[in-house]
Protein backbone atom coordinates (compact mmCIF):
# COMPACT_ATOMS: atom_id res chain seq x y z
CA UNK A 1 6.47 -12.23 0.67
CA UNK A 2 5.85 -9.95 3.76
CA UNK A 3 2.16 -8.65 4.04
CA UNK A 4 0.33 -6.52 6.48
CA UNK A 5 -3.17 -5.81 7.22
CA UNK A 6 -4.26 -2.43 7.40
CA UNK A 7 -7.98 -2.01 8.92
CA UNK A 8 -10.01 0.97 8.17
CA UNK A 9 -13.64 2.19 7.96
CA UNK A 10 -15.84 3.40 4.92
CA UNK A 11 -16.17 7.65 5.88
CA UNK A 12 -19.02 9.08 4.83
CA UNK A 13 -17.25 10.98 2.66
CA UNK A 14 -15.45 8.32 1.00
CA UNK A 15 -19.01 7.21 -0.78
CA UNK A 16 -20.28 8.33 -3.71
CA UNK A 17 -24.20 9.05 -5.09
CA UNK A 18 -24.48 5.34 -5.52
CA UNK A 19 -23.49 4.61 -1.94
CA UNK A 20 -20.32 3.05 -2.55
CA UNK A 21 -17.12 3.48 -2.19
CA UNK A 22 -15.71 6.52 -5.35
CA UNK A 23 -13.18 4.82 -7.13
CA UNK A 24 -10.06 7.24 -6.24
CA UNK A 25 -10.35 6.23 -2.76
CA UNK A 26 -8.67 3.65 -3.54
CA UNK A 27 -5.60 5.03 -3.56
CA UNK A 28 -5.66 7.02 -0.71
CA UNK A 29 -6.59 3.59 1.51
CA UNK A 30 -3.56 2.35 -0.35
CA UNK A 31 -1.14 5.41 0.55
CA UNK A 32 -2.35 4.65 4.45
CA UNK A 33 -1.45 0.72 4.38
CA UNK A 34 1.75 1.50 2.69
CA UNK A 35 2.82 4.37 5.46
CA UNK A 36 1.58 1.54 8.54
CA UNK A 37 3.13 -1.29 6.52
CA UNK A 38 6.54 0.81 6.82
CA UNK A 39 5.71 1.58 10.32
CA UNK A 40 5.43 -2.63 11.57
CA UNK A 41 8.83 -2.64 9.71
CA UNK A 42 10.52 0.45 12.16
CA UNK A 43 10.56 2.43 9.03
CA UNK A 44 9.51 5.84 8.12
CA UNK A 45 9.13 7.67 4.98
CA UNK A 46 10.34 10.66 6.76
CA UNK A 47 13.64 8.46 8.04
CA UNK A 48 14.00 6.84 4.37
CA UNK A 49 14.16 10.93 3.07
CA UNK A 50 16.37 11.83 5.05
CA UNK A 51 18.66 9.16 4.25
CA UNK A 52 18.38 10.90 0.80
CA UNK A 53 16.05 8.04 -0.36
CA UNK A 54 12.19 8.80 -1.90
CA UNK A 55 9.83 6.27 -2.90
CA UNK A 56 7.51 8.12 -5.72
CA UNK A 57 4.83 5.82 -7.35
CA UNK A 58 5.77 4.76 -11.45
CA UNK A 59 2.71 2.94 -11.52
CA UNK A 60 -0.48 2.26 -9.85
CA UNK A 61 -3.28 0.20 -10.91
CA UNK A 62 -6.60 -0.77 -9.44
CA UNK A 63 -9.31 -3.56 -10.21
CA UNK A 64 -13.04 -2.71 -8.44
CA UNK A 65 -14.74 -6.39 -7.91
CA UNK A 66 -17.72 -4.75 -5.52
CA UNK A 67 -18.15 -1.26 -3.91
CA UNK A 68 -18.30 -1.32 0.14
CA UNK A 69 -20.68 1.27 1.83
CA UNK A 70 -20.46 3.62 4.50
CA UNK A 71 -19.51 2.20 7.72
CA UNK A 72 -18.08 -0.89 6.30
CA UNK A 73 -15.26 -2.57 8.52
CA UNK A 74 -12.73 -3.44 6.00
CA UNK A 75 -9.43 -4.72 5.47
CA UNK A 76 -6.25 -3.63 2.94
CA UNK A 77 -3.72 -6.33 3.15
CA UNK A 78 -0.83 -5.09 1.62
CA UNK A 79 1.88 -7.30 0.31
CA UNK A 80 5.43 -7.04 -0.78
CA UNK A 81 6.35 -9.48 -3.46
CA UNK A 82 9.24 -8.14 -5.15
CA UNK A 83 12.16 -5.89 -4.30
CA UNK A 84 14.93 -6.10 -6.23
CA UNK A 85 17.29 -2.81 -8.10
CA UNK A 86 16.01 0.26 -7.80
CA UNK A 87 12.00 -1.06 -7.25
CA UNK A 88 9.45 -2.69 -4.55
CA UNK A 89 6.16 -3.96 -6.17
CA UNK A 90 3.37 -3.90 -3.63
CA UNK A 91 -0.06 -5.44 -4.02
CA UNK A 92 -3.11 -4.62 -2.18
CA UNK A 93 -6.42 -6.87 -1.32
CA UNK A 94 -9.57 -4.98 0.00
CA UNK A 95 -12.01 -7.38 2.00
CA UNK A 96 -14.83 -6.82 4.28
CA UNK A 97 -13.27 -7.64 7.69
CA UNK A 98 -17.08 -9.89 8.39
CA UNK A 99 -16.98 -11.44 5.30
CA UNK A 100 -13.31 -12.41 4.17
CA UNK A 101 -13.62 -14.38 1.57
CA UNK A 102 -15.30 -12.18 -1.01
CA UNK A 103 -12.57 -9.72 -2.54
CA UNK A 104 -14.07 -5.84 -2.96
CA UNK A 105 -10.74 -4.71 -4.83
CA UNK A 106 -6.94 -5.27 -5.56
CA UNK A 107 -4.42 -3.11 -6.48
CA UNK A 108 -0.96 -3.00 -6.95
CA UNK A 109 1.84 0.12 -6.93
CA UNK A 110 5.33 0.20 -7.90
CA UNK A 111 8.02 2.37 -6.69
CA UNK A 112 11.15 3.60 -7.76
CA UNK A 113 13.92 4.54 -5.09
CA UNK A 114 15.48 8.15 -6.23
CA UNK A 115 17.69 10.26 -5.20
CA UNK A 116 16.37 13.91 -4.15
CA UNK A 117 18.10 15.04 -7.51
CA UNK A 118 15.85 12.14 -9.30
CA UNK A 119 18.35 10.07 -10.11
CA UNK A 120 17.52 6.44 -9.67
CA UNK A 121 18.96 4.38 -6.61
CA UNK A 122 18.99 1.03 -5.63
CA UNK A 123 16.86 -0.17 -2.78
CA UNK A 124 17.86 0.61 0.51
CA UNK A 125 19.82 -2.24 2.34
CA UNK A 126 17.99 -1.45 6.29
CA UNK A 127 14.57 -1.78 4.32
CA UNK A 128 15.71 -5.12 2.19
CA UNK A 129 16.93 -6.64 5.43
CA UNK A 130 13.93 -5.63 7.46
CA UNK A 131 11.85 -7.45 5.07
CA UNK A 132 14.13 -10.53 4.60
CA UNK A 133 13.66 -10.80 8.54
CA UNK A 134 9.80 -11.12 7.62
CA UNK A 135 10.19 -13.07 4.94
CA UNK A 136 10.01 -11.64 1.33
């Protein structure tokens, strides 16, 4: 399993009437961990594509356990447990950076490797051996 932490802060646009965090943001804090995750690999998406290799979302899910507020300092570790065909399964775990122990959300997406035509593809070797060197 490889897994990176991604830290970020509540905006105070991410919160809704209630003063938490709205639920779609979610995703987008997701999107961000996944692009940095990449990044502490030495990969891009924008290198993947143009080796003729996307990585759309086939499934996303999201579980809220307690909403953060505005200003919160908090963490999205981001995990790669499986990559094997033509898919990566990555899970997600939202914690206050001061108080790590209590869980605010998880998540998990999965992605299909396509061709730009939409065919399916297998996994790209340079990203299976990049996170074989780190351990998944």
């Amino acid at each position: 399993m490889f897994q990176y932490d991604y830290r970020f802060k509540v905006r105070y646009k991410d919160i809704d009437q209630m003063g938490v965090m709205y639920y779609s943001r979610y995703f987008e804090y997701y999107e961000s961990a996944r692009t940095d995750m990449m990044r502490s690999l030495g990969l891009t998406y924008k290198s993947l594509e143009a080796q003729g290799i996307m990585m759309p979302v086939v499934h996303a899910e999201s579980d809220y356990k307690a909403g953060p507020g505005f200003d919160d300092h908090l963490i999205c570790r981001t995990e790669v447990r499986e990559i094997h065909g033509g898919r990566m399964e990555i899970h997600y775990t939202i914690f206050n950076e001061h108080f790590p122990d209590k869980i605010l959300n998880t998540g998990l997406t999965v992605h299909a490797f396509m061709k730009p035509d939409g065919k399916p593809t297998r996994h790209p070797s340079v990203l299976k051996n990049r996170l074989e060197q780190a351990g998944v």
